[in-house]
Protein backbone atom coordinates (compact mmCIF):
# COMPACT_ATOMS: atom_id res chain seq x y z
CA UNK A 1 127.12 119.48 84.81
CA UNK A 2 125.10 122.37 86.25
CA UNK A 3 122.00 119.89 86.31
CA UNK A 4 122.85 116.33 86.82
CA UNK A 5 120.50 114.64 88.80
CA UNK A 6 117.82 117.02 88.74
CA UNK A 7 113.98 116.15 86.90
CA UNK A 8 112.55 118.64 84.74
CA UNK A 9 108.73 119.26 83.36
CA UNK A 10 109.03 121.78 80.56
CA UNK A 11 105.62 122.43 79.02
CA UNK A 12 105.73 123.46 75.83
CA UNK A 13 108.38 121.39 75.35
CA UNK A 14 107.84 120.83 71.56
CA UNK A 15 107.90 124.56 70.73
CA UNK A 16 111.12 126.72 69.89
CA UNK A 17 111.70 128.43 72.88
CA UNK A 18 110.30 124.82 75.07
CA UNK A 19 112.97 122.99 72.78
CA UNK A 20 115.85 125.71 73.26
CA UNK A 21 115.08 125.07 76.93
CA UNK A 22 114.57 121.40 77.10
CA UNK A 23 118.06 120.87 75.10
CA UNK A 24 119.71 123.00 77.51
CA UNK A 25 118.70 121.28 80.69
CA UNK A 26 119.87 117.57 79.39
CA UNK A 27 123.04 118.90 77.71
CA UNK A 28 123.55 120.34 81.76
CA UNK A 29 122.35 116.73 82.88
CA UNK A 30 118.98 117.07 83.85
CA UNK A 31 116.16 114.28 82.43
CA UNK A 32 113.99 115.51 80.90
CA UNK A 33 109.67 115.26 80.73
CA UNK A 34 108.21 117.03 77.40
CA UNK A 35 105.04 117.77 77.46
CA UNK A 36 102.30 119.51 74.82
CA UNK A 37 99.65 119.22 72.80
CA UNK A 38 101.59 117.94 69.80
CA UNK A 39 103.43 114.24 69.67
CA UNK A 40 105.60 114.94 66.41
CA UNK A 41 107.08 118.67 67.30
CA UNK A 42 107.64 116.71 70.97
CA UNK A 43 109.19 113.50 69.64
CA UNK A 44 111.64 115.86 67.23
CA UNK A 45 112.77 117.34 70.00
CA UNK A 46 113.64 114.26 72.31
CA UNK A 47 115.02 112.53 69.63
CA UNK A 48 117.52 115.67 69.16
CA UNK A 49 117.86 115.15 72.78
CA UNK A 50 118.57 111.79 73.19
CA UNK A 51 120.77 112.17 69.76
CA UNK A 52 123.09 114.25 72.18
CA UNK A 53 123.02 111.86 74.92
CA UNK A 54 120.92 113.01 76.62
CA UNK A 55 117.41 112.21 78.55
CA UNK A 56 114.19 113.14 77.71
CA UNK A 57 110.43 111.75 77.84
CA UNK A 58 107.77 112.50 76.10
CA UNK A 59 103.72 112.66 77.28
CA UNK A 60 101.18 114.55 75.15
CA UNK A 61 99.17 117.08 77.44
CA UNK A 62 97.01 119.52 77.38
CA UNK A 63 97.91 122.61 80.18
CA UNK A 64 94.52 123.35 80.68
CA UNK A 65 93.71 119.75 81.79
CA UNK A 66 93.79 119.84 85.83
CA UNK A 67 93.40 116.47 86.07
CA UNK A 68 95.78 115.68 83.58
CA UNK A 69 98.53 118.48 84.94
CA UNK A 70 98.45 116.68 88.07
CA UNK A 71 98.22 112.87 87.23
CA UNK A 72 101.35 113.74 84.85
CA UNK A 73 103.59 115.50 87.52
CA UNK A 74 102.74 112.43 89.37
CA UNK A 75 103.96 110.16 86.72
CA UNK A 76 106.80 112.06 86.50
CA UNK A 77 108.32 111.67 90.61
CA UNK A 78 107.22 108.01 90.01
CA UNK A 79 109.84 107.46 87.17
CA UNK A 80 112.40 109.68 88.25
CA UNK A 81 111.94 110.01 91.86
CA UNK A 82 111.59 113.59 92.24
CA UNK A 83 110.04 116.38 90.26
CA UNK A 84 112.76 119.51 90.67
CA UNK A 85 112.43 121.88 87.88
CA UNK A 86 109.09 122.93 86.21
CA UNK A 87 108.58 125.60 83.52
CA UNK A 88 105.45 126.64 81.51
CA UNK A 89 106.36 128.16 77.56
CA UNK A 90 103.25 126.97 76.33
CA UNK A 91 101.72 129.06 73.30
CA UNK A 92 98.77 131.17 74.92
CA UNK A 93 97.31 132.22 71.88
CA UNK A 94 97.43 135.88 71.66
CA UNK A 95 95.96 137.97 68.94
CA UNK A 96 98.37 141.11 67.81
CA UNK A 97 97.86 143.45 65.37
CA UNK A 98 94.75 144.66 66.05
CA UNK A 99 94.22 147.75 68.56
CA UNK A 100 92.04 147.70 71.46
CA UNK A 101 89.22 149.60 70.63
CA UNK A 102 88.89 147.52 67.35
CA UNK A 103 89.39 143.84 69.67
CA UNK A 104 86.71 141.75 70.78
CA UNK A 105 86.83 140.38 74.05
CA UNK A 106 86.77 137.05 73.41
CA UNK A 107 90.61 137.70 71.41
CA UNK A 108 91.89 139.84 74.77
CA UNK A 109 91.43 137.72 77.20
CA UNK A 110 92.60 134.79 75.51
CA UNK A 111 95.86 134.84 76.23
CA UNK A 112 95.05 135.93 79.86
CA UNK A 113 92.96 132.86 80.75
CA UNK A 114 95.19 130.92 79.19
CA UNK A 115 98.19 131.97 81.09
CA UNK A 116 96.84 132.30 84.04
CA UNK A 117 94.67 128.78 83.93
CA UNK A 118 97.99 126.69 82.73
CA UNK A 119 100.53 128.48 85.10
CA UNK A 120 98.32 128.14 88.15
CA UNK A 121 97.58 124.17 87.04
CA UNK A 122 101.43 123.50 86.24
CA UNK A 123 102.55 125.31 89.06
CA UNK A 124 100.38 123.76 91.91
CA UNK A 125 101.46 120.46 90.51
CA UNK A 126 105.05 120.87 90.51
CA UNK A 127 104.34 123.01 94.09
CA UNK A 128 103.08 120.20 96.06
CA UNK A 129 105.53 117.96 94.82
CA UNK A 130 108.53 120.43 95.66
CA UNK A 131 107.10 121.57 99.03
CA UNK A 132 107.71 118.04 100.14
CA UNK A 133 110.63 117.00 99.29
CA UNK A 134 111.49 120.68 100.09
CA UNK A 135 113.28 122.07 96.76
CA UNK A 136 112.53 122.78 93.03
CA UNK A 137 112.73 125.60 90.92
CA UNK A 138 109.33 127.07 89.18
CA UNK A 139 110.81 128.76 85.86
CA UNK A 140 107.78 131.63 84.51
CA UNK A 141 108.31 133.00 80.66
CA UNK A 142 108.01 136.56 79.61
CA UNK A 143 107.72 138.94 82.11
CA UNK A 144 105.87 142.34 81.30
CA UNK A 145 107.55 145.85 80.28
CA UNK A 146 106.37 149.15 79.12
CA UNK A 147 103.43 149.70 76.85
CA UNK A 148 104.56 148.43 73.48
CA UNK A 149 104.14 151.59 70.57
CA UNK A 150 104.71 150.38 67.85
CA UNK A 151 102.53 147.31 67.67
CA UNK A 152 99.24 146.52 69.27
CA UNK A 153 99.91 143.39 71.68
CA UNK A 154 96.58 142.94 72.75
CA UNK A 155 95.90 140.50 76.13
CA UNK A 156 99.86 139.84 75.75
CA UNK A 157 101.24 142.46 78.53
CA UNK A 158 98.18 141.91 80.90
CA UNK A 159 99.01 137.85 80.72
CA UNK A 160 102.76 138.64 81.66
CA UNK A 161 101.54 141.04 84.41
CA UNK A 162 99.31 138.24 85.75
CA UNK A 163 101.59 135.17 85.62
CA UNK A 164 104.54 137.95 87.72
CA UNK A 165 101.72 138.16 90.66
CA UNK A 166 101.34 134.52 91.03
CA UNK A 167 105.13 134.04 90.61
CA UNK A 168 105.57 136.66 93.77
CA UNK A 169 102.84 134.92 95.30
CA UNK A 170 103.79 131.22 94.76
CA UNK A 171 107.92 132.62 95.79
CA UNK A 172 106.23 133.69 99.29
CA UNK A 173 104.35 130.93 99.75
CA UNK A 174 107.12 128.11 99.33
CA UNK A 175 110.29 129.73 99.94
CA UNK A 176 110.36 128.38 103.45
CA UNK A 177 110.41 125.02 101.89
CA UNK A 178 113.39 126.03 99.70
CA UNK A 179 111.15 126.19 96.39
CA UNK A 180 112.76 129.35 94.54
CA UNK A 181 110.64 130.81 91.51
CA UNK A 182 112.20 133.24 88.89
CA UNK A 183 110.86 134.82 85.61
CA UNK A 184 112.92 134.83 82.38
CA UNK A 185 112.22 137.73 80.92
CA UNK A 186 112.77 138.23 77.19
CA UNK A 187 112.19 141.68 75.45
CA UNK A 188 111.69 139.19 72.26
CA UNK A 189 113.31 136.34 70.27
CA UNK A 190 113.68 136.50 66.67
CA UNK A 191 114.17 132.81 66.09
CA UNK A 192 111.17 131.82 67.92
CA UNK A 193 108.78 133.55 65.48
CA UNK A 194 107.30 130.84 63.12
CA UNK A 195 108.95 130.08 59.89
CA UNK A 196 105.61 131.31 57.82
CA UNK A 197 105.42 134.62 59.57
CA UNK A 198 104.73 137.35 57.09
CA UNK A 199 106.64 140.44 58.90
CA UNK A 200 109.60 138.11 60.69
CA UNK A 201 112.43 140.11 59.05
CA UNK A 202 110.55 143.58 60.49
CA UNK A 203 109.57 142.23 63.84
CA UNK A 204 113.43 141.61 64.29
CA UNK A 205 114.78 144.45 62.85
CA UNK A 206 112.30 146.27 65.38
CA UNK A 207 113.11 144.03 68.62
CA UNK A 208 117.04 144.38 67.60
CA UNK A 209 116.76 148.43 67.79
CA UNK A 210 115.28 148.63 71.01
CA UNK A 211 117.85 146.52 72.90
CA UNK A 212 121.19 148.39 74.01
CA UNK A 213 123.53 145.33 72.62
CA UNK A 214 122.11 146.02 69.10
CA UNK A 215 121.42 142.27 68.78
CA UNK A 216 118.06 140.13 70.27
CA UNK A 217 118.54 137.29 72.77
CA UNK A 218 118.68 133.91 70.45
CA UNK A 219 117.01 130.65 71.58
CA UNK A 220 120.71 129.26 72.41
CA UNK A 221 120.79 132.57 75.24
CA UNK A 222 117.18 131.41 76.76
CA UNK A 223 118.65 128.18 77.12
CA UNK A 224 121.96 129.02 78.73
CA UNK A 225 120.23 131.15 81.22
CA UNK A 226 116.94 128.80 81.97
CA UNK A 227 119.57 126.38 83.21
CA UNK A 228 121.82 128.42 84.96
CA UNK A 229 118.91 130.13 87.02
CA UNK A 230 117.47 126.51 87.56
CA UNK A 231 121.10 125.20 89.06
CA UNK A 232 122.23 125.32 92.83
CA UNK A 233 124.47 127.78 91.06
CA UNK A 234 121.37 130.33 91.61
CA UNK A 235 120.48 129.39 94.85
CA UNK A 236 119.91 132.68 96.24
CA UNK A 237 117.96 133.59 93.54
CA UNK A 238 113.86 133.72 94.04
CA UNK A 239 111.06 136.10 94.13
CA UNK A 240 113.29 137.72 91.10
CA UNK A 241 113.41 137.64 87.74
CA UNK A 242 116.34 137.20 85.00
CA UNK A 243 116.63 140.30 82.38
CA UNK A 244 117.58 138.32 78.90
CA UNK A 245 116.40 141.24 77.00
CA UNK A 246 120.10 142.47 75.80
CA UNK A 247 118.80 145.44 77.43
CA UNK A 248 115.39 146.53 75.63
CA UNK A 249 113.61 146.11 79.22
CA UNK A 250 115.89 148.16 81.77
CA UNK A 251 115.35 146.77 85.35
């Protein structure tokens, strides 16, 4: 198992892509600590989890909480010892569909406080705990691309673009202590859009054309690659990021 032994944080962990990712680091061997705003979509997900056989605990959190961030990645090295993989998929509550000059501010930089205040929190948390026992793995979600034309994104692309500078920055800053940071970054997936969501069928037609596979990246493909990048198996990977786009953002 690519993970065995190894202490993960995913939070977010009740969402889909949080879930996809949590299931793939215990099915790889890797306990697991869930952590959101939401007990039930959490607990559903642990109890798939520990349905498999595998690991997984559950603490309802709120990201933008420092205290909480850090009393929780605390918790976490005291029940398993060490804290050695950490990713943020949290929601950050960005408002598309409506173009710029029509916004107001308050529904642009909402998703670019919010990404930037939770990444920063979860990251210095996990940080401090990796730089001494020197190794960990910080996982970041998204990554930004060209100007989307077909749909106004809002905040969205200026959030990604934010969370890749601390991601450089956080890479430099610990590498000497073995901490390696890498960005999964999705040109969009399909399955992840919410069961209620009006235009689901069109958003994936749309995210489908612009890849060069002809086909999206599925929750199953975050998963695969989450835990493969957050192995030894990627050990010389850092300060880099991992294209799951099936080619609709060309490196």
């Amino acid at each position: 198992m690519l993970l065995e032994g190894k202490n993960a944080v995913v939070y977010g962990g009740g969402g889909a892509i949080g879930g996809a990712i949590a299931r793939a680091f215990a099915d790889e061997g890797a306990r697991v600590f869930l952590a959101g705003r939401t007990r039930a979509k959490l607990d559903k997900v642990a109890d798939e989890i520990r349905a498999a056989g595998g690991r997984a605990d559950v603490e309802e959190l709120d990201a933008l909480d420092e205290q909480a961030v850090d009393e929780h990645a605390d918790a976490v090295v005291a029940a398993g010892g060490s804290l050695d993989i950490s990713v943020n998929v949290i929601t950050h509550g960005d408002v598309q569909g409506t173009p710029l000059l029509e916004m107001s501010l308050a529904d642009y930089e909402q998703p670019v406080v919010t990404a930037v205040r939770t990444t920063f929190l979860t990251m210095r948390a996990a940080g401090r705990h990796m730089k001494r026992q020197r190794g960990g793995v910080v996982l970041v979600f998204g990554g930004d691309g060209d100007p989307v034309r077909t749909h106004p994104v809002g905040g969205l692309q200026v959030a990604f673009a934010a969370l890749e500078a601390m991601r450089r920055q956080l890479a430099a800053e610990l590498g000497g202590y073995g901490v390696r940071t890498v960005t999964l970054r999705s040109g969009g997936v399909p399955e992840s859009l919410p069961a209620d969501f009006a235009h689901a069928e069109a958003v994936t037609d749309e995210i489908a054309k612009t890849t060069m596979l002809g086909r999206p990246a599925t929750l199953a493909d975050v998963g695969a690659v989450a835990a493969f990048v957050a192995s030894d198996r990627a050990r010389t990977m850092t300060a880099a990021t991992a294209n799951i786009s099936c080619g609709a953002l060309v490196d």
